[in-house]
PDB file of N, CA and C in Angstrom:
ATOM      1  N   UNK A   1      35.135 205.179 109.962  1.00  0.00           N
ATOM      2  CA  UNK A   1      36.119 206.156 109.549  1.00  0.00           C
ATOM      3  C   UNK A   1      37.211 206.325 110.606  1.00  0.00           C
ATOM      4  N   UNK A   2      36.884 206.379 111.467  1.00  0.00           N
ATOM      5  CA  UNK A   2      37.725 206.371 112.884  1.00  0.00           C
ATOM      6  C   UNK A   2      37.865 205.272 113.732  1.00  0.00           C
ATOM      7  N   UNK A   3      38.850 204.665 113.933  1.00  0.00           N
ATOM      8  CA  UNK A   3      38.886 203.083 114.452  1.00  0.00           C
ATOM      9  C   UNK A   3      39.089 203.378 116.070  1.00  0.00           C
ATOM     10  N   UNK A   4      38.601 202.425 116.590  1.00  0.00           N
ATOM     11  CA  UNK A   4      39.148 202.321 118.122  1.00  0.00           C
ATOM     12  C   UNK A   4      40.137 202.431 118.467  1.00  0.00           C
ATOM     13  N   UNK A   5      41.819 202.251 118.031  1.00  0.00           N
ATOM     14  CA  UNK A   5      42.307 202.168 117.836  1.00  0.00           C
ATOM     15  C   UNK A   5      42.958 203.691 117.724  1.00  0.00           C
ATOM     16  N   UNK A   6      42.484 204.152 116.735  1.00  0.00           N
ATOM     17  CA  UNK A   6      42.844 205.731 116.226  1.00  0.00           C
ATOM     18  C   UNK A   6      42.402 206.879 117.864  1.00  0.00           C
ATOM     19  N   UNK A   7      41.043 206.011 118.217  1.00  0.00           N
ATOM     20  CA  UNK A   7      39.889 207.191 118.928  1.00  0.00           C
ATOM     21  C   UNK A   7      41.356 207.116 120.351  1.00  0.00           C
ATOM     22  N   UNK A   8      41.202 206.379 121.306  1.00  0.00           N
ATOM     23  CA  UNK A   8      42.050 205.313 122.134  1.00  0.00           C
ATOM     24  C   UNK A   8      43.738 206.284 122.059  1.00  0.00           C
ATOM     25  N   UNK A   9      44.230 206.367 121.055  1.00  0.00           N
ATOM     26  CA  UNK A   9      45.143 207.286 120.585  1.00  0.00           C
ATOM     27  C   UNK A   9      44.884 208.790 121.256  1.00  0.00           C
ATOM     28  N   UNK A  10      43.772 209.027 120.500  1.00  0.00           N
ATOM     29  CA  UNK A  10      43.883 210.447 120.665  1.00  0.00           C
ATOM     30  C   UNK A  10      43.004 210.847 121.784  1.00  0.00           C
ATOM     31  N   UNK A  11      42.985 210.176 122.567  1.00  0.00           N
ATOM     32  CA  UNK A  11      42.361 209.891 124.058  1.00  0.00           C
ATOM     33  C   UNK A  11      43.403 209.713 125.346  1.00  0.00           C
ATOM     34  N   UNK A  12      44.327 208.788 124.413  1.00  0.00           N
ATOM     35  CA  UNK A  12      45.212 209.018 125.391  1.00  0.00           C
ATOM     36  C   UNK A  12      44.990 207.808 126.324  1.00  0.00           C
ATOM     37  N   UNK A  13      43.882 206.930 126.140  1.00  0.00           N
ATOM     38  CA  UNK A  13      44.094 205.725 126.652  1.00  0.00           C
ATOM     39  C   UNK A  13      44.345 204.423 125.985  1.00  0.00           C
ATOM     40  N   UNK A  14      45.136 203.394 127.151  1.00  0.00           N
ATOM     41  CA  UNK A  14      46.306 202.630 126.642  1.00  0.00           C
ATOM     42  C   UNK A  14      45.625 201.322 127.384  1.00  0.00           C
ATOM     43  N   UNK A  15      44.412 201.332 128.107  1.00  0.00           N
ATOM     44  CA  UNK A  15      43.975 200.566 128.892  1.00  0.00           C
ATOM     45  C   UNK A  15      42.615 199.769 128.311  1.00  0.00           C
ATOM     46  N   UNK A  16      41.922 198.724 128.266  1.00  0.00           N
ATOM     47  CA  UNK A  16      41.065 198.286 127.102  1.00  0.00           C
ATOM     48  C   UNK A  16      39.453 198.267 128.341  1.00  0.00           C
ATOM     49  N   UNK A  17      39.488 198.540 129.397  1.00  0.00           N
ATOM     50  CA  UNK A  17      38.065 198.734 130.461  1.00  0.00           C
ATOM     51  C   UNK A  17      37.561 199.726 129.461  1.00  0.00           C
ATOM     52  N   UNK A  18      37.879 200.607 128.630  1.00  0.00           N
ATOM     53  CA  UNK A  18      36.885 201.538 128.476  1.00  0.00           C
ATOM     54  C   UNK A  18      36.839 201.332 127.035  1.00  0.00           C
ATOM     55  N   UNK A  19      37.256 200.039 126.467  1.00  0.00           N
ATOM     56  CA  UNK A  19      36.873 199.515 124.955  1.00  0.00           C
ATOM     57  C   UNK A  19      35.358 200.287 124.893  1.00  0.00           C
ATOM     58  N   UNK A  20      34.454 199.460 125.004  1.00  0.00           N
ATOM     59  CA  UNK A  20      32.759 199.326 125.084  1.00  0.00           C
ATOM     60  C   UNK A  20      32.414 200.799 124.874  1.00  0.00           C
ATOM     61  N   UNK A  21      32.712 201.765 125.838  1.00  0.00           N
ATOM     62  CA  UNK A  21      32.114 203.336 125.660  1.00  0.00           C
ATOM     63  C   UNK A  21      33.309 203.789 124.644  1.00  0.00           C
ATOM     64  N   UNK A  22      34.179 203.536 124.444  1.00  0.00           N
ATOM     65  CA  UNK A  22      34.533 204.333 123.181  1.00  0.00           C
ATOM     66  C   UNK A  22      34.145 203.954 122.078  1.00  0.00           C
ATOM     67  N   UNK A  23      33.732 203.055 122.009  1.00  0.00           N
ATOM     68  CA  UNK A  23      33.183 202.259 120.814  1.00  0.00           C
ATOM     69  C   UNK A  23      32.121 202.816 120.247  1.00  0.00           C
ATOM     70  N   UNK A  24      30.986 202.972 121.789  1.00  0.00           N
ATOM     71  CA  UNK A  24      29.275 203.701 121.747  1.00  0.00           C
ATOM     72  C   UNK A  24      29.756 204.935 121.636  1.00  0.00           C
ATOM     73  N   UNK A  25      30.715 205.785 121.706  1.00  0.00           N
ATOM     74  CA  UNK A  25      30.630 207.289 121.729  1.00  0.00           C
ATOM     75  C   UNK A  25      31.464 207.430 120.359  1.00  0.00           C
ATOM     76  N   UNK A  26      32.119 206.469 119.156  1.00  0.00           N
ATOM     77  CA  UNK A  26      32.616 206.654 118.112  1.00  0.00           C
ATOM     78  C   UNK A  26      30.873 206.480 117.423  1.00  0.00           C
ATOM     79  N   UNK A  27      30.342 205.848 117.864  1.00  0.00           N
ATOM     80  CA  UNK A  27      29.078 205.947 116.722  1.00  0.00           C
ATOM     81  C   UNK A  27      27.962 207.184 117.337  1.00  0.00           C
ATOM     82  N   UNK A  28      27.840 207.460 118.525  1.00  0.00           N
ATOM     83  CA  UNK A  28      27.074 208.605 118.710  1.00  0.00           C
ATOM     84  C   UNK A  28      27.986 209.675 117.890  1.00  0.00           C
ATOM     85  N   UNK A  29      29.092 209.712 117.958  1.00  0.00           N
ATOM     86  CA  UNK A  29      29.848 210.869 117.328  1.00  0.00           C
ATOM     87  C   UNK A  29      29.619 210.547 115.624  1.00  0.00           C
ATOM     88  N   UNK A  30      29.756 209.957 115.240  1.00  0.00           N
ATOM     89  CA  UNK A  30      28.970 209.396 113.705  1.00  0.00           C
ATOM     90  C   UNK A  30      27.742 209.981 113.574  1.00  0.00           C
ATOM     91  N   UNK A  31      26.757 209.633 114.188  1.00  0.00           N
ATOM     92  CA  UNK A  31      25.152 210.296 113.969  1.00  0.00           C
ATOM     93  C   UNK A  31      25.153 211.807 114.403  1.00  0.00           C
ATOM     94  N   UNK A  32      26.163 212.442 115.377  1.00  0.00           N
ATOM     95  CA  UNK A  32      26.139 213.574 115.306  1.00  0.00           C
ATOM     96  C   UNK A  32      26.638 214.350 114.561  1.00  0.00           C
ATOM     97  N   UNK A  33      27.631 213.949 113.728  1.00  0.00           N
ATOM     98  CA  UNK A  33      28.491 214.819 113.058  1.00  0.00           C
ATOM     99  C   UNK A  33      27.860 214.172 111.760  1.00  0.00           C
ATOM    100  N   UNK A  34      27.054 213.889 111.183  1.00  0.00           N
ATOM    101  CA  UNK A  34      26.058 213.434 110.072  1.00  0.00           C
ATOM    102  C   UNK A  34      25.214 214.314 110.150  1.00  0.00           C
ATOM    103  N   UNK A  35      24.475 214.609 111.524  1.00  0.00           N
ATOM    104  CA  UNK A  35      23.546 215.324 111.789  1.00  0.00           C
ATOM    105  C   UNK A  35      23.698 217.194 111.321  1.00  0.00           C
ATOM    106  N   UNK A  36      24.347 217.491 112.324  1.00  0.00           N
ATOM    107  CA  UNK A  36      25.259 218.521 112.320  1.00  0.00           C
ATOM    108  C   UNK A  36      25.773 218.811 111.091  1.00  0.00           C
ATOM    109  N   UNK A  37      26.552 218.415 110.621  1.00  0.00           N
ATOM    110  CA  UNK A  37      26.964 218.812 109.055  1.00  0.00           C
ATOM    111  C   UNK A  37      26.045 218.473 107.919  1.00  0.00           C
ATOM    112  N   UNK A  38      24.488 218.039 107.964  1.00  0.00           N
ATOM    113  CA  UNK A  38      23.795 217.573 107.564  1.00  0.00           C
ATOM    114  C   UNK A  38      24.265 216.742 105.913  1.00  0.00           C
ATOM    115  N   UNK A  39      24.655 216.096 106.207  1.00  0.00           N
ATOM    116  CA  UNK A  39      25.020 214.777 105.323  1.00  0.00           C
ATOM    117  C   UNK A  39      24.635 213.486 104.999  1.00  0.00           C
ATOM    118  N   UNK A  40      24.484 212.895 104.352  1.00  0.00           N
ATOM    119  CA  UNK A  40      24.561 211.546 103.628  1.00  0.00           C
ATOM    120  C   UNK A  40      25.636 210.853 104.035  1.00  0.00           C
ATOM    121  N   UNK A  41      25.062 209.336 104.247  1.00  0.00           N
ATOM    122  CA  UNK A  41      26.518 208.776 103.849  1.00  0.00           C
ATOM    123  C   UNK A  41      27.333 209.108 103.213  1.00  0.00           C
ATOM    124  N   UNK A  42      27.726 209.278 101.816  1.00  0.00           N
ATOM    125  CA  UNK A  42      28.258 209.620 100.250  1.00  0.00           C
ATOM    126  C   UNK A  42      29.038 210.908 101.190  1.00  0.00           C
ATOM    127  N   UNK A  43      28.104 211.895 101.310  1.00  0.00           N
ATOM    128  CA  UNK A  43      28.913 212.593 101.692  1.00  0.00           C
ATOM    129  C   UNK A  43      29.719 213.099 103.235  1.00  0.00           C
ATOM    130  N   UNK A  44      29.621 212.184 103.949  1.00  0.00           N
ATOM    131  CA  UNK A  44      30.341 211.955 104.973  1.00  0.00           C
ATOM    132  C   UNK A  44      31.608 211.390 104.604  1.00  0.00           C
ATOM    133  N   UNK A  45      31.608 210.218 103.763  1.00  0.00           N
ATOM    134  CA  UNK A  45      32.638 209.559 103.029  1.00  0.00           C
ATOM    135  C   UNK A  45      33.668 210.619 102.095  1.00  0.00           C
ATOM    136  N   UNK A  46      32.622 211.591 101.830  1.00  0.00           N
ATOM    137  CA  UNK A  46      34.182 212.615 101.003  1.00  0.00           C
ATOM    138  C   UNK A  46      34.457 213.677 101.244  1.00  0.00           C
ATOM    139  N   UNK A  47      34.117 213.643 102.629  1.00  0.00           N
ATOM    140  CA  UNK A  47      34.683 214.900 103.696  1.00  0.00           C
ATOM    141  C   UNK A  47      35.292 214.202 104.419  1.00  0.00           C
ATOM    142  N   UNK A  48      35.936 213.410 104.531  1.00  0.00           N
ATOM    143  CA  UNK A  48      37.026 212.821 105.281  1.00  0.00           C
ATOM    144  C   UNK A  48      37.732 213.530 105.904  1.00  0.00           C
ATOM    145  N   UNK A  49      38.527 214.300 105.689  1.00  0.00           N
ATOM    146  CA  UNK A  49      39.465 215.402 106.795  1.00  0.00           C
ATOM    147  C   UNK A  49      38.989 216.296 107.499  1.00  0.00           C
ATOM    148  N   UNK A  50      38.107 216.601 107.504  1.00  0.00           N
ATOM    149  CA  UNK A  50      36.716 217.927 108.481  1.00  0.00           C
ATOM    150  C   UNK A  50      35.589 216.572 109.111  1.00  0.00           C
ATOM    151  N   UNK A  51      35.232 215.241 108.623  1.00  0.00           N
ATOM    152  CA  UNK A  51      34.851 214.038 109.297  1.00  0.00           C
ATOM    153  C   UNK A  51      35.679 213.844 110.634  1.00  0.00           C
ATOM    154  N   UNK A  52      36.572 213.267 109.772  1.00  0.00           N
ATOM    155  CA  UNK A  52      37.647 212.719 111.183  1.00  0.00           C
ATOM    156  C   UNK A  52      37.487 213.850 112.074  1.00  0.00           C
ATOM    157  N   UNK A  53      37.883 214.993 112.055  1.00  0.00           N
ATOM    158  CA  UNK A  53      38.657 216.061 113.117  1.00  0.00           C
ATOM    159  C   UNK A  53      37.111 215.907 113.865  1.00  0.00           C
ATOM    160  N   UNK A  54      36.073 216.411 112.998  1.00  0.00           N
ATOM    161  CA  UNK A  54      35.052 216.653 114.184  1.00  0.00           C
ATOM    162  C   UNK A  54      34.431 215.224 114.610  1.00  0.00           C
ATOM    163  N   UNK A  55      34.937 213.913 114.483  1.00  0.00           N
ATOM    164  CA  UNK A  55      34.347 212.657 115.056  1.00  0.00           C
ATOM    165  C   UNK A  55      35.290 212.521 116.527  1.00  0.00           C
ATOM    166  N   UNK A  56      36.569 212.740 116.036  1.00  0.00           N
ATOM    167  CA  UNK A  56      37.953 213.114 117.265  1.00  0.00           C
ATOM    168  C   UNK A  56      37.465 213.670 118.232  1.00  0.00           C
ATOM    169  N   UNK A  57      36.847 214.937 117.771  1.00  0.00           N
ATOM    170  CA  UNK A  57      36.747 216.139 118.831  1.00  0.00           C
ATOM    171  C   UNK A  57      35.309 215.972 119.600  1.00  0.00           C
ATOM    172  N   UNK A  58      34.553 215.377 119.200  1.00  0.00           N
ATOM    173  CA  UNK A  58      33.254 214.722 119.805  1.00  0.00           C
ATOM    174  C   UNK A  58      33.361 213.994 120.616  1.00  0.00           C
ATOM    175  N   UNK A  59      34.173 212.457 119.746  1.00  0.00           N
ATOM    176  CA  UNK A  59      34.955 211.536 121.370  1.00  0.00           C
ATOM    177  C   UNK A  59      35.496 211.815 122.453  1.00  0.00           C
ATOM    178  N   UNK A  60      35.920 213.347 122.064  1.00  0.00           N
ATOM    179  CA  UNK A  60      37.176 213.663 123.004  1.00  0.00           C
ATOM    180  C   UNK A  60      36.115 214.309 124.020  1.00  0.00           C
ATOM    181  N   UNK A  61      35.082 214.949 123.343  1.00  0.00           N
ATOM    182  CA  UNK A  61      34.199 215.695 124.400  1.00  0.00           C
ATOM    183  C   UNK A  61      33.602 215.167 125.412  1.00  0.00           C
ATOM    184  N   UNK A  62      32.905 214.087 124.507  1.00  0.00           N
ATOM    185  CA  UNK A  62      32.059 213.240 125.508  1.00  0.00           C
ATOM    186  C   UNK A  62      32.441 212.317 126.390  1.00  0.00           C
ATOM    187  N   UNK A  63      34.092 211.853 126.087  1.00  0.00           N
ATOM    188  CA  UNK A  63      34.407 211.048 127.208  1.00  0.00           C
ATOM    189  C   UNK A  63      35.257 211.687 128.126  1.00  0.00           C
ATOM    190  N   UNK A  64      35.550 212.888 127.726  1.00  0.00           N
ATOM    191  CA  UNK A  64      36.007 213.965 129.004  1.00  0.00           C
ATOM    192  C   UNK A  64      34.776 214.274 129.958  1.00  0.00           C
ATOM    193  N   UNK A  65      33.847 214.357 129.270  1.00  0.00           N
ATOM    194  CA  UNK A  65      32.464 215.472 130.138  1.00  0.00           C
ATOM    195  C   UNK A  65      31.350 214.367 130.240  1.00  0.00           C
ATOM    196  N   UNK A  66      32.107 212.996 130.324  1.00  0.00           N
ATOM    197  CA  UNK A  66      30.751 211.463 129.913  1.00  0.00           C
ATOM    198  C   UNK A  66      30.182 212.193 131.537  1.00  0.00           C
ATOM    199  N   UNK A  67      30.288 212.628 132.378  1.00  0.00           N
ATOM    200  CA  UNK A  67      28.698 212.387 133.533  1.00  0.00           C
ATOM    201  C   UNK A  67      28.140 214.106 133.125  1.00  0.00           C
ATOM    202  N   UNK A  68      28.831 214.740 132.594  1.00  0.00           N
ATOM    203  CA  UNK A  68      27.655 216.195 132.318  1.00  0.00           C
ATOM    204  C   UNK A  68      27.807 216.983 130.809  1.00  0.00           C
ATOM    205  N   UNK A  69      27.817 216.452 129.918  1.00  0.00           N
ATOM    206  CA  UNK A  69      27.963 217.270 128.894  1.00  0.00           C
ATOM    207  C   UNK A  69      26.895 218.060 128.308  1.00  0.00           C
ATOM    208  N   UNK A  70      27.577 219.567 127.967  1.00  0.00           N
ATOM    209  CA  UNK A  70      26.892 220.071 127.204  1.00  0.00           C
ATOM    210  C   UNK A  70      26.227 220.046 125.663  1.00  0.00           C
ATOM    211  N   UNK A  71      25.884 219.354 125.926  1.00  0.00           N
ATOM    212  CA  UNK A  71      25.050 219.451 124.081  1.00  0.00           C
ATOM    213  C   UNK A  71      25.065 220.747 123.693  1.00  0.00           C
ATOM    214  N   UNK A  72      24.455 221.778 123.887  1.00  0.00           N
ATOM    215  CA  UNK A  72      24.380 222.724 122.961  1.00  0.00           C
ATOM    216  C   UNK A  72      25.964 223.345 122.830  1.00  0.00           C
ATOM    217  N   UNK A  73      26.482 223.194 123.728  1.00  0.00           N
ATOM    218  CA  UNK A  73      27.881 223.499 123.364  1.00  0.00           C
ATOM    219  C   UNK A  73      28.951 222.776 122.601  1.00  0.00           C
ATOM    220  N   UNK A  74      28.519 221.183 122.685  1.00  0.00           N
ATOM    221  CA  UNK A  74      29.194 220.457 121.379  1.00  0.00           C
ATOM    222  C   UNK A  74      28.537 221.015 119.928  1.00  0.00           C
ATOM    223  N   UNK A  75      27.215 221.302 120.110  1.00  0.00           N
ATOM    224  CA  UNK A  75      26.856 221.700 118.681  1.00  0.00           C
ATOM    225  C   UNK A  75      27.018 222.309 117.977  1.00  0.00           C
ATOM    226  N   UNK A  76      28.034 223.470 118.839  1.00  0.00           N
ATOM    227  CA  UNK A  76      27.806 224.796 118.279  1.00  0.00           C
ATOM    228  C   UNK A  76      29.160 224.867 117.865  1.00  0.00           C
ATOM    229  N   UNK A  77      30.004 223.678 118.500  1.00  0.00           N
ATOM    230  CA  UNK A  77      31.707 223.217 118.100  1.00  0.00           C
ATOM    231  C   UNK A  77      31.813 222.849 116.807  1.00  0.00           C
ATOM    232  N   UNK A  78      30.895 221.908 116.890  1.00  0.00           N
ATOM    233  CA  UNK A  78      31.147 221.034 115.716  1.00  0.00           C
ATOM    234  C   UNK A  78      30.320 221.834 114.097  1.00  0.00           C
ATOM    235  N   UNK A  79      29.150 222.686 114.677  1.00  0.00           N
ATOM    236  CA  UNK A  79      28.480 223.703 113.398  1.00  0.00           C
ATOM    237  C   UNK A  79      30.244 224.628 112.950  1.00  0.00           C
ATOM    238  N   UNK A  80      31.236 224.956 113.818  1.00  0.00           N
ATOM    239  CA  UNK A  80      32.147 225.407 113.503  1.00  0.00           C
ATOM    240  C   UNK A  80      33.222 224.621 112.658  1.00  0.00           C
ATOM    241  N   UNK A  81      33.559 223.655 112.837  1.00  0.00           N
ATOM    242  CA  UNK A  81      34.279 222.527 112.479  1.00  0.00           C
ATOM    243  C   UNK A  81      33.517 221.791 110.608  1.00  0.00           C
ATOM    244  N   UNK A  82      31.968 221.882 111.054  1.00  0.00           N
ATOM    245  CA  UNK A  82      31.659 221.149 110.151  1.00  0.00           C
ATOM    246  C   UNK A  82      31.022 222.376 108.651  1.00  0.00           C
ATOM    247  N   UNK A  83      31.447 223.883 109.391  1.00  0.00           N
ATOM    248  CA  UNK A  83      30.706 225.324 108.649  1.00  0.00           C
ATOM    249  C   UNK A  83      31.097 225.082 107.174  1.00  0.00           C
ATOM    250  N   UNK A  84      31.689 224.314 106.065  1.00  0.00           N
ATOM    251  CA  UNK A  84      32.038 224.313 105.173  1.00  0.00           C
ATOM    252  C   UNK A  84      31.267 223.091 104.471  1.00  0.00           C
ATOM    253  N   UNK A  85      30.496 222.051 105.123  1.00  0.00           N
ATOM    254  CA  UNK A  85      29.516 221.047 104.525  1.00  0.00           C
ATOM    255  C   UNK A  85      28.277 221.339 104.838  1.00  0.00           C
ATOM    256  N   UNK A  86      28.326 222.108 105.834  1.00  0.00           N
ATOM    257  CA  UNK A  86      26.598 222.688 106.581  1.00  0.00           C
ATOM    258  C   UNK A  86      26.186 223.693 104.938  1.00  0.00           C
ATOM    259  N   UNK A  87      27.143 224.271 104.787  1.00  0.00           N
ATOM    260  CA  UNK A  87      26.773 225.668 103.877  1.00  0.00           C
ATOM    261  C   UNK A  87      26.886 225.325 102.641  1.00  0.00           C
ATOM    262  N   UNK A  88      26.742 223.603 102.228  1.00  0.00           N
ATOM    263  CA  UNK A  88      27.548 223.568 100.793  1.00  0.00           C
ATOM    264  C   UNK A  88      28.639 224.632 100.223  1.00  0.00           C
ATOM    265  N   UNK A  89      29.361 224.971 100.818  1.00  0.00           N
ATOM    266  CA  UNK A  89      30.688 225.829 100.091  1.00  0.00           C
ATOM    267  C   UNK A  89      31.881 224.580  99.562  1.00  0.00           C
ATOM    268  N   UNK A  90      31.660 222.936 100.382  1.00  0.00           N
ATOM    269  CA  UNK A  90      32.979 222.203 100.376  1.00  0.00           C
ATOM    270  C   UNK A  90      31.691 221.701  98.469  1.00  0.00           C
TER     271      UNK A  90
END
């Protein structure tokens, strides 16, 4: 859903050394924001605009905070971000 390309963008890097971990932290951000918004494929695929933002904002976390991140504090980001597929209301 989010290309290297796109992630790299909104990262703000222009340099390809850190191809490899953005790559591994676009798919940890995949299984988390699956997790987290508790979804299906199917429906990961048709939440696309609340997908993207919280796959963005995951990359963005973890490769800002890659030697100490908080987990429970990404979780509790993304339960905000993702509060409309968690609750079936979308």
């Amino acid at each position: 859903m989010v290309t290297l390309k796109e992630a790299k963008n909104y990262l703000r890097v222009d340099w390809e050394d850190d191809d490899k971990l953005i790559l591994s932290l676009l798919a940890t951000a995949k299984i988390l924001v699956k997790d987290v918004g508790r979804m299906n494929e199917d429906q990961f695929t048709e939440n696309e605009d609340s997908v993207r933002t919280a796959m963005l904002f995951t990359v963005g976390y973890l490769y800002e905070n890659r030697s100490n991140p908080d987990y429970h504090k990404l979780g509790m980001n993304l339960r905000s971000i993702l509060f409309a597929q968690r609750e079936g209301i979308i």
